[in-house]
C-alpha atoms as a PDB file:
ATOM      1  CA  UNK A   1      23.987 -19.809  -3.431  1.00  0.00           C
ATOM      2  CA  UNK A   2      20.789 -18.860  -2.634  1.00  0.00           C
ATOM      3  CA  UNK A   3      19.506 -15.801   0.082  1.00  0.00           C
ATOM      4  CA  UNK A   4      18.218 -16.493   3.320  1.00  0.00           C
ATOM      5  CA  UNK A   5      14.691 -15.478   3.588  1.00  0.00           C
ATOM      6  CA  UNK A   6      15.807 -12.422   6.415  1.00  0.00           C
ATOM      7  CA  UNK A   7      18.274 -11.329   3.622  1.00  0.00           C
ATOM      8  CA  UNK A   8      15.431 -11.933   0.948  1.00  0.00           C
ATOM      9  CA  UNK A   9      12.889  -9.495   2.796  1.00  0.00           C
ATOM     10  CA  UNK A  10      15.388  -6.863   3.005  1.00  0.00           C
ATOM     11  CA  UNK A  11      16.348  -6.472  -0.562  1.00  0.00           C
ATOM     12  CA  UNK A  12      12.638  -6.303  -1.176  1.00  0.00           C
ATOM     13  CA  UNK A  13      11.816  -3.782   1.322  1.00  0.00           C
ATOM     14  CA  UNK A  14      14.659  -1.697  -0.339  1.00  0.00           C
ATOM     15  CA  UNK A  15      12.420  -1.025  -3.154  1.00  0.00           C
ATOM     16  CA  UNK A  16       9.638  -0.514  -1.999  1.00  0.00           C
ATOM     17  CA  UNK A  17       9.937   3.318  -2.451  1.00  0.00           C
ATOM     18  CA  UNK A  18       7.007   5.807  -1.782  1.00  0.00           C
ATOM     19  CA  UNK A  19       6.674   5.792  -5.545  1.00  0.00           C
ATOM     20  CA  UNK A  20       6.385   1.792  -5.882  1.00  0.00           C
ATOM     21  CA  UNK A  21       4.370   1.605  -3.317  1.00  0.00           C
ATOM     22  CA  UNK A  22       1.884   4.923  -4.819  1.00  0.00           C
ATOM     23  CA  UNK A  23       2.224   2.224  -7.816  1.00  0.00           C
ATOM     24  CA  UNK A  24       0.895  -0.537  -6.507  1.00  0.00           C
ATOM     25  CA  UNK A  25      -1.922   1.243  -4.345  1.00  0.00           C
ATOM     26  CA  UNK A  26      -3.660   2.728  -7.356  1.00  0.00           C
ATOM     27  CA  UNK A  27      -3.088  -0.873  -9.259  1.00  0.00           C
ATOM     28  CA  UNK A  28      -5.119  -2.432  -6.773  1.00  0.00           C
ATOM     29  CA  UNK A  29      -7.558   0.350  -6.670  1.00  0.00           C
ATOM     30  CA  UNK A  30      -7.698   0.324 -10.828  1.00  0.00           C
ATOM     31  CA  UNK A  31      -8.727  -3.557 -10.305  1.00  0.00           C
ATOM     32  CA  UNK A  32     -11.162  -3.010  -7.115  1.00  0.00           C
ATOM     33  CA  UNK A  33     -13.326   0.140  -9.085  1.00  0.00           C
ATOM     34  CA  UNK A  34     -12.811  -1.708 -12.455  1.00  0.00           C
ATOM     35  CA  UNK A  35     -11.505   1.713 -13.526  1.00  0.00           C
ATOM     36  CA  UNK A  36      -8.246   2.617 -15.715  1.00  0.00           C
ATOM     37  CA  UNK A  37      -5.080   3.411 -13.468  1.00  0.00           C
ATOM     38  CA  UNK A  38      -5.417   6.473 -14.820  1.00  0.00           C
ATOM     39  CA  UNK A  39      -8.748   7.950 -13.067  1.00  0.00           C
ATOM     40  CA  UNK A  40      -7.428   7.401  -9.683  1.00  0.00           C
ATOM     41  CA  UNK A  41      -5.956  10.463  -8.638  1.00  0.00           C
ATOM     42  CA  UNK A  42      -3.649   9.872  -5.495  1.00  0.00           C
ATOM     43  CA  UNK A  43      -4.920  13.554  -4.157  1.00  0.00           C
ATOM     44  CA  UNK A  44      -8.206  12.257  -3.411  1.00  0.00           C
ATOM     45  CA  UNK A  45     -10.043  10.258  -0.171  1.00  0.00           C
ATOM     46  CA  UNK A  46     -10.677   6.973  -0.657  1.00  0.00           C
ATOM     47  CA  UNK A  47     -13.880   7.604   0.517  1.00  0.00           C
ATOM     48  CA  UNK A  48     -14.231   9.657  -2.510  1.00  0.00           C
ATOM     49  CA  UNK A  49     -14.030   6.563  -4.524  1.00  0.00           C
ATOM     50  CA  UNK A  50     -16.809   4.582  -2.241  1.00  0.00           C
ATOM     51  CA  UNK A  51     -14.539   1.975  -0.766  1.00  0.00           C
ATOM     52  CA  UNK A  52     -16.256   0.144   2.226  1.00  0.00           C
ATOM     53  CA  UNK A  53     -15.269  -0.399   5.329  1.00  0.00           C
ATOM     54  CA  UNK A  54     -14.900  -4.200   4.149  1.00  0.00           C
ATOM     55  CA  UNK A  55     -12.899  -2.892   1.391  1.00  0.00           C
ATOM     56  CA  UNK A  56     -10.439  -0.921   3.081  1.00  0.00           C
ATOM     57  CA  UNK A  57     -10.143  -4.498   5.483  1.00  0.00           C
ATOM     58  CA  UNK A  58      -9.585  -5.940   2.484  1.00  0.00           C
ATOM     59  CA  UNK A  59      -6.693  -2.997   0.982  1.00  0.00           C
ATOM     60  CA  UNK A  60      -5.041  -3.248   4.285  1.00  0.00           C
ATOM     61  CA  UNK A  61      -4.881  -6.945   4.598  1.00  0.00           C
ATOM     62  CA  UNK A  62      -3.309  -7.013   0.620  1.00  0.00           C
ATOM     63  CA  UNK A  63      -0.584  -4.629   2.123  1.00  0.00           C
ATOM     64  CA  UNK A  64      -0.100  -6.482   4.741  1.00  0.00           C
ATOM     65  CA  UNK A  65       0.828  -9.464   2.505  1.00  0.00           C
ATOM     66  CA  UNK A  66       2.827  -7.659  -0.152  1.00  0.00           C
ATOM     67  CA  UNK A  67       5.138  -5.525   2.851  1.00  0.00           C
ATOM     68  CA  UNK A  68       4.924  -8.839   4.689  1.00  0.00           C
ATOM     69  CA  UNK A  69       4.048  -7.168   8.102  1.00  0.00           C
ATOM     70  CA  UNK A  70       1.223  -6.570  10.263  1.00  0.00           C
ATOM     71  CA  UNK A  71      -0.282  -2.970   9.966  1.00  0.00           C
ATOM     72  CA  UNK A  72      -3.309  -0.923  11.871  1.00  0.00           C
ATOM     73  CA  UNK A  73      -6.900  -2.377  10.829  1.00  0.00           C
ATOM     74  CA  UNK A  74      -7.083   1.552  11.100  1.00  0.00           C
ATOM     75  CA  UNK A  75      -4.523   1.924   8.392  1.00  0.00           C
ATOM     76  CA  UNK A  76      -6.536   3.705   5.520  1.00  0.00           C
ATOM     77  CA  UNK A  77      -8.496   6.139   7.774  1.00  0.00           C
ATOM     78  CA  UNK A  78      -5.676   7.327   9.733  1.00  0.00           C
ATOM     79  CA  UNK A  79      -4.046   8.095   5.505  1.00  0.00           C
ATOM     80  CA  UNK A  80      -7.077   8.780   3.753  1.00  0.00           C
ATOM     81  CA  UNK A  81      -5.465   9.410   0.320  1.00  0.00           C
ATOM     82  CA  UNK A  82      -3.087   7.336  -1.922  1.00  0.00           C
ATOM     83  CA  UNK A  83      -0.412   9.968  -1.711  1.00  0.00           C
ATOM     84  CA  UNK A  84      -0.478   9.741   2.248  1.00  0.00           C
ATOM     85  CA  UNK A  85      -0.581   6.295   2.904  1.00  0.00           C
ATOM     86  CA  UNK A  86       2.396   5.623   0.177  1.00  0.00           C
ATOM     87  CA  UNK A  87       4.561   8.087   2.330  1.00  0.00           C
ATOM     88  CA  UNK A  88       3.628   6.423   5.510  1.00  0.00           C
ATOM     89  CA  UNK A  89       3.978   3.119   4.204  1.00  0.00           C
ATOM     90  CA  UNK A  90       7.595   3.961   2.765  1.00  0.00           C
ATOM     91  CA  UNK A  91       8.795   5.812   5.877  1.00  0.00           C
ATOM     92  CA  UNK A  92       7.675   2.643   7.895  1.00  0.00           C
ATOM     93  CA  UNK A  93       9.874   0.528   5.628  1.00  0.00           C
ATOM     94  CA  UNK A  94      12.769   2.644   6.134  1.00  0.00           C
ATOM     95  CA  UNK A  95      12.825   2.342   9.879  1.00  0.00           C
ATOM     96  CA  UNK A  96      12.129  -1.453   9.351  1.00  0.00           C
ATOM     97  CA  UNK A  97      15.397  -1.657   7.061  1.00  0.00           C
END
């Protein structure tokens, strides 16, 4: 028997923990600045890293897919740092659980 899709976004959203989502944030940013996962440190601005405006579209829009919600256009300047915006992220996905 297979889930419905309401019952498949919920399991999903139940692991998307601040960590997984810290996980897949400096993923994408690894692949973006062509860097190893490794020199991204979460403690740091993106704007430390030189992502554009067009680029932080772009971040939002590829969270927007993977949480499968709409978020703020606004999203990565109102949580400037990895660390920040993988706490607000999971605390939004609690309250949508």
């Amino acid at each position: 028997m297979s889930k419905s899709n309401s019952e498949a976004r919920h399991s999903q959203k139940q692991f998307q923990t601040e960590e997984v989502i810290q996980g897949w944030l400096v993923f994408y940013l690894s692949k973006l600045l062509l860097v190893n996962h490794s020199e991204i440190n979460i403690h740091l601005p993106f704007e430390y890293y030189g992502i554009t405006s067009l680029e932080a579209l772009r971040l939002t829009y590829a969270i927007e897919v993977w949480l499968g919600r709409r978020l703020s256009l606004e999203l990565v300047y109102e949580y400037p740092t990895v660390k920040v915006l993988a706490q607000h992220l999971a605390k939004e996905v609690e309250c949508v659980c």
